[in-house]
Protein backbone atom coordinates (compact mmCIF):
# COMPACT_ATOMS: atom_id res chain seq x y z
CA UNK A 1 19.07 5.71 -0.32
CA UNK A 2 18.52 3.75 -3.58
CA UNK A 3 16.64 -0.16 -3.12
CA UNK A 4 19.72 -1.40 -4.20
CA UNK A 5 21.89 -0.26 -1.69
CA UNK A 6 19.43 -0.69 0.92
CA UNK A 7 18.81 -4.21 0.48
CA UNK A 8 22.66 -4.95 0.27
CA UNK A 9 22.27 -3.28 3.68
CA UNK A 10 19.54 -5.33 5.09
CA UNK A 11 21.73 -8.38 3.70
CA UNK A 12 24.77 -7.45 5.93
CA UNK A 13 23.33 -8.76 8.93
CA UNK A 14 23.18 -12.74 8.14
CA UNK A 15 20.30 -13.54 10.54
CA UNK A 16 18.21 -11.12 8.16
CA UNK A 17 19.69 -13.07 4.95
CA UNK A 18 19.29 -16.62 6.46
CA UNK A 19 15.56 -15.66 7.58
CA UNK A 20 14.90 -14.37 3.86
CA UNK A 21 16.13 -17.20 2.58
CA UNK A 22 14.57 -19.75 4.43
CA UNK A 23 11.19 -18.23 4.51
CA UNK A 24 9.87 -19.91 1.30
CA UNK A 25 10.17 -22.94 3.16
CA UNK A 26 7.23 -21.79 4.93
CA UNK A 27 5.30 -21.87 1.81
CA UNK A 28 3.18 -18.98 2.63
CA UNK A 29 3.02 -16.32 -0.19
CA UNK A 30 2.31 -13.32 1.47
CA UNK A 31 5.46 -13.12 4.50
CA UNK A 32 8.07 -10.27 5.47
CA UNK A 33 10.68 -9.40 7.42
CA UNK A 34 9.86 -6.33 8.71
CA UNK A 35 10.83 -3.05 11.02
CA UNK A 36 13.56 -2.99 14.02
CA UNK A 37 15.52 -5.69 12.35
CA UNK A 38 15.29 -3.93 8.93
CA UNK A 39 15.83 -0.34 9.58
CA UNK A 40 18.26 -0.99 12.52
CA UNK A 41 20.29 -3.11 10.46
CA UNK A 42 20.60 0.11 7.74
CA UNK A 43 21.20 2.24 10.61
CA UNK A 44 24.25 0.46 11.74
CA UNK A 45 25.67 0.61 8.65
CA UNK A 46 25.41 4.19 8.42
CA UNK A 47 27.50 4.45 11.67
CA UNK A 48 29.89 1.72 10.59
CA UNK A 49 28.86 -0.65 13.63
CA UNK A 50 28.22 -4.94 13.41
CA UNK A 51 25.08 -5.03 11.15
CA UNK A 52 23.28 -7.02 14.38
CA UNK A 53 24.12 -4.58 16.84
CA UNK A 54 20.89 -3.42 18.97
CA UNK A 55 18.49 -5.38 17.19
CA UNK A 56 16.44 -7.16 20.05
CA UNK A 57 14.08 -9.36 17.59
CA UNK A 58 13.11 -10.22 14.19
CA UNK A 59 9.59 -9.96 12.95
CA UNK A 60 8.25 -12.10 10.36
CA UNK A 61 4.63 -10.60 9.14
CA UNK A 62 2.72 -13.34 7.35
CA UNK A 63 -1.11 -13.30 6.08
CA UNK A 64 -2.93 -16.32 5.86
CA UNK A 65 -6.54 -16.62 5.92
CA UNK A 66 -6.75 -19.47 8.20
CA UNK A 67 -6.99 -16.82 11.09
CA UNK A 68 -7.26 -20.06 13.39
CA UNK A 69 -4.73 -20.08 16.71
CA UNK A 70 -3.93 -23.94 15.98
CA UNK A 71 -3.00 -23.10 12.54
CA UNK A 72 -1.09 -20.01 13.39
CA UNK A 73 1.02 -22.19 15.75
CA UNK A 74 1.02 -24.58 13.74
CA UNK A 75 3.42 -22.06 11.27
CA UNK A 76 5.26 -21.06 14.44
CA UNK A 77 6.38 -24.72 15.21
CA UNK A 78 7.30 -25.36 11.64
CA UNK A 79 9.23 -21.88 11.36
CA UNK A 80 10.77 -23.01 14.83
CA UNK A 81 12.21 -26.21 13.53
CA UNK A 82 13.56 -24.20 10.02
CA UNK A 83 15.46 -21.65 11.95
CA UNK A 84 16.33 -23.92 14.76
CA UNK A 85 20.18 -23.12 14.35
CA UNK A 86 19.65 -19.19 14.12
CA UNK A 87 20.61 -17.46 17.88
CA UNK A 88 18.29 -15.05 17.67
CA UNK A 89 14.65 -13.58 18.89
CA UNK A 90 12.06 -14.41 15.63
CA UNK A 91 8.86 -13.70 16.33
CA UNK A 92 6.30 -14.99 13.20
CA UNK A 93 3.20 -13.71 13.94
CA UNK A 94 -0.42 -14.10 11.42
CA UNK A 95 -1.62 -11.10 10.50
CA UNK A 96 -5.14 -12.55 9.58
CA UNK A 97 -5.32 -12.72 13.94
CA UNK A 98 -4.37 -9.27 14.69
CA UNK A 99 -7.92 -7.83 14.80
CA UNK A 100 -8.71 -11.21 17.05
CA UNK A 101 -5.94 -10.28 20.27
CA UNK A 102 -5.36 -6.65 19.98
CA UNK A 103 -8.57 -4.98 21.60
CA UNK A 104 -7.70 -7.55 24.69
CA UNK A 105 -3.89 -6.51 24.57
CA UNK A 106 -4.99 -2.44 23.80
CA UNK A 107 -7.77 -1.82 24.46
CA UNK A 108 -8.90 -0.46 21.59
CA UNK A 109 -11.01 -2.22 18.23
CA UNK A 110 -8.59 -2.85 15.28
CA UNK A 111 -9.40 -3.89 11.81
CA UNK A 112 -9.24 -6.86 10.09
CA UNK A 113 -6.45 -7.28 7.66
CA UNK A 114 -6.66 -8.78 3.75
CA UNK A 115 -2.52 -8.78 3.50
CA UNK A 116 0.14 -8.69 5.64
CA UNK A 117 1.57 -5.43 4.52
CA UNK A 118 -1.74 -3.99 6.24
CA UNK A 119 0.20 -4.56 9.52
CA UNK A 120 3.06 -2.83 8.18
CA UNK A 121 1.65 0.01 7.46
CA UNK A 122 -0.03 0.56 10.86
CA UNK A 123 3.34 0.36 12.72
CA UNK A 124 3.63 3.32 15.70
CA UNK A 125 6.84 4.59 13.97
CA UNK A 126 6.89 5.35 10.37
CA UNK A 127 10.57 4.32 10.54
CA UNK A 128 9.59 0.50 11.36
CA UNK A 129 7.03 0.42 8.39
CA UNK A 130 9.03 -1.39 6.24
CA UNK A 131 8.99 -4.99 5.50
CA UNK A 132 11.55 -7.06 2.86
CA UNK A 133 10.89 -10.27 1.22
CA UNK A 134 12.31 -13.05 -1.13
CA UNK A 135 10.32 -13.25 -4.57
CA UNK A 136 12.09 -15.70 -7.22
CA UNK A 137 15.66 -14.94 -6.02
CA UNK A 138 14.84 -11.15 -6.07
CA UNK A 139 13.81 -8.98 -3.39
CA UNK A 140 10.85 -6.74 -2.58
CA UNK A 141 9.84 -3.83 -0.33
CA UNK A 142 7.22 -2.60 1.58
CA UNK A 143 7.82 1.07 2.22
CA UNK A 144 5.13 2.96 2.29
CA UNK A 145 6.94 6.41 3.39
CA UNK A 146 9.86 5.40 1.22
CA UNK A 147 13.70 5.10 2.50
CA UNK A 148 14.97 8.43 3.39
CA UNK A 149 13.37 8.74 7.07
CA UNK A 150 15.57 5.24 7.41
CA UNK A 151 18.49 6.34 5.61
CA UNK A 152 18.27 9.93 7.31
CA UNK A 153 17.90 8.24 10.64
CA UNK A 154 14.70 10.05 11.40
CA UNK A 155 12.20 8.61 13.78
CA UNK A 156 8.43 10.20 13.69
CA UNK A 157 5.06 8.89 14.74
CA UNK A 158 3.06 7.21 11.91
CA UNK A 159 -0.20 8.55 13.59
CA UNK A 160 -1.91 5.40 12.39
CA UNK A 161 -5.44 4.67 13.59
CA UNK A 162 -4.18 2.52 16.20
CA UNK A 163 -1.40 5.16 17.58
CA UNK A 164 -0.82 5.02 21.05
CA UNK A 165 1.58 7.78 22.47
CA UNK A 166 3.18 5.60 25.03
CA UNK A 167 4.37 2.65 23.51
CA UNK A 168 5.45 4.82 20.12
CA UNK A 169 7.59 6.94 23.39
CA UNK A 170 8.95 3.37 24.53
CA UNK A 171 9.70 2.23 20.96
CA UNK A 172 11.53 5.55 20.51
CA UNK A 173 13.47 5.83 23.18
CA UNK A 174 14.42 2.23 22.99
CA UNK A 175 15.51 3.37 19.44
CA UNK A 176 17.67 6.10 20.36
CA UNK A 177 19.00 4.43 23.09
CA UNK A 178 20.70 2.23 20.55
């Protein structure tokens, strides 16, 4: 599948478009929508279903240095108030603080991140690393395996240094349950 198409995919579900569109409001320069909300969004318009159909959340990645939990919530009350009319599951989370939660949450050390798109690309699934953004009324992508294991439905482990068999089994199964 081509970018173009792809995005005009993502676009068919309007929680994803109203989230792109109102993320600027944020003011944060490095944020994406990313995985189940993306890719499941493509995949039901490869089987013709509602473009919201099965997704369970939307993920906003964002980086910003002030790693901080007061400022981090500080974003997630502000993004609260901007997508207060949206009925739907979006969970903004700073990638600067992974590194900080994740060995208590694991068990296991994880790095520390410079960009958001660092968090992408450690997903369990290859399938979910992929995040979209709004940059001057054009959009970009974070793919790093490309679009054809989304477009060709595929769903493989990333094998990422933080890979744990389990949950990538419960992500994947949850997948193909939908």
């Amino acid at each position: 599948m081509d970018k173009g198409p792809f995005i005009d995919a993502v676009l068919s579900n309007p929680v994803n478009r109203s989230i792109l569109s109102r993320l600027p409001e944020l003011g944060l320069s490095d944020i994406w929508l990313a995985s189940g909300s993306v890719f499941q969004t493509v995949w039901n318009r490869l089987m013709g279903r509602a473009p919201q159909w099965g997704v369970k959340d939307y993920d906003v990645c964002y980086f910003d240095a002030e790693s901080s939990w007061k400022a981090e919530d500080a974003t997630i009350r502000r993004a609260a108030a901007i997508f207060s009319d949206i009925a739907a599951d979006i969970e903004l989370r700073n990638q600067a603080r992974v590194h900080l939660w994740y060995p208590e949450k694991f068990g296991m050390a994880y790095p520390q991140f410079e960009r958001a798109t660092d968090r992408i690309d450690r997903f369990l699934a290859r399938v979910a690393q992929i995040g979209i953004r709004s940059v001057n009324y054009d959009y970009e992508l974070c793919a790093p395996n490309g679009l054809n294991e989304i477009s060709e439905m595929v769903v493989r482990p990333s094998l990422c240094s933080n890979f744990r068999a389990d949950i990538y089994e419960a992500k994947a199964a949850s997948w193909k349950s939908r």
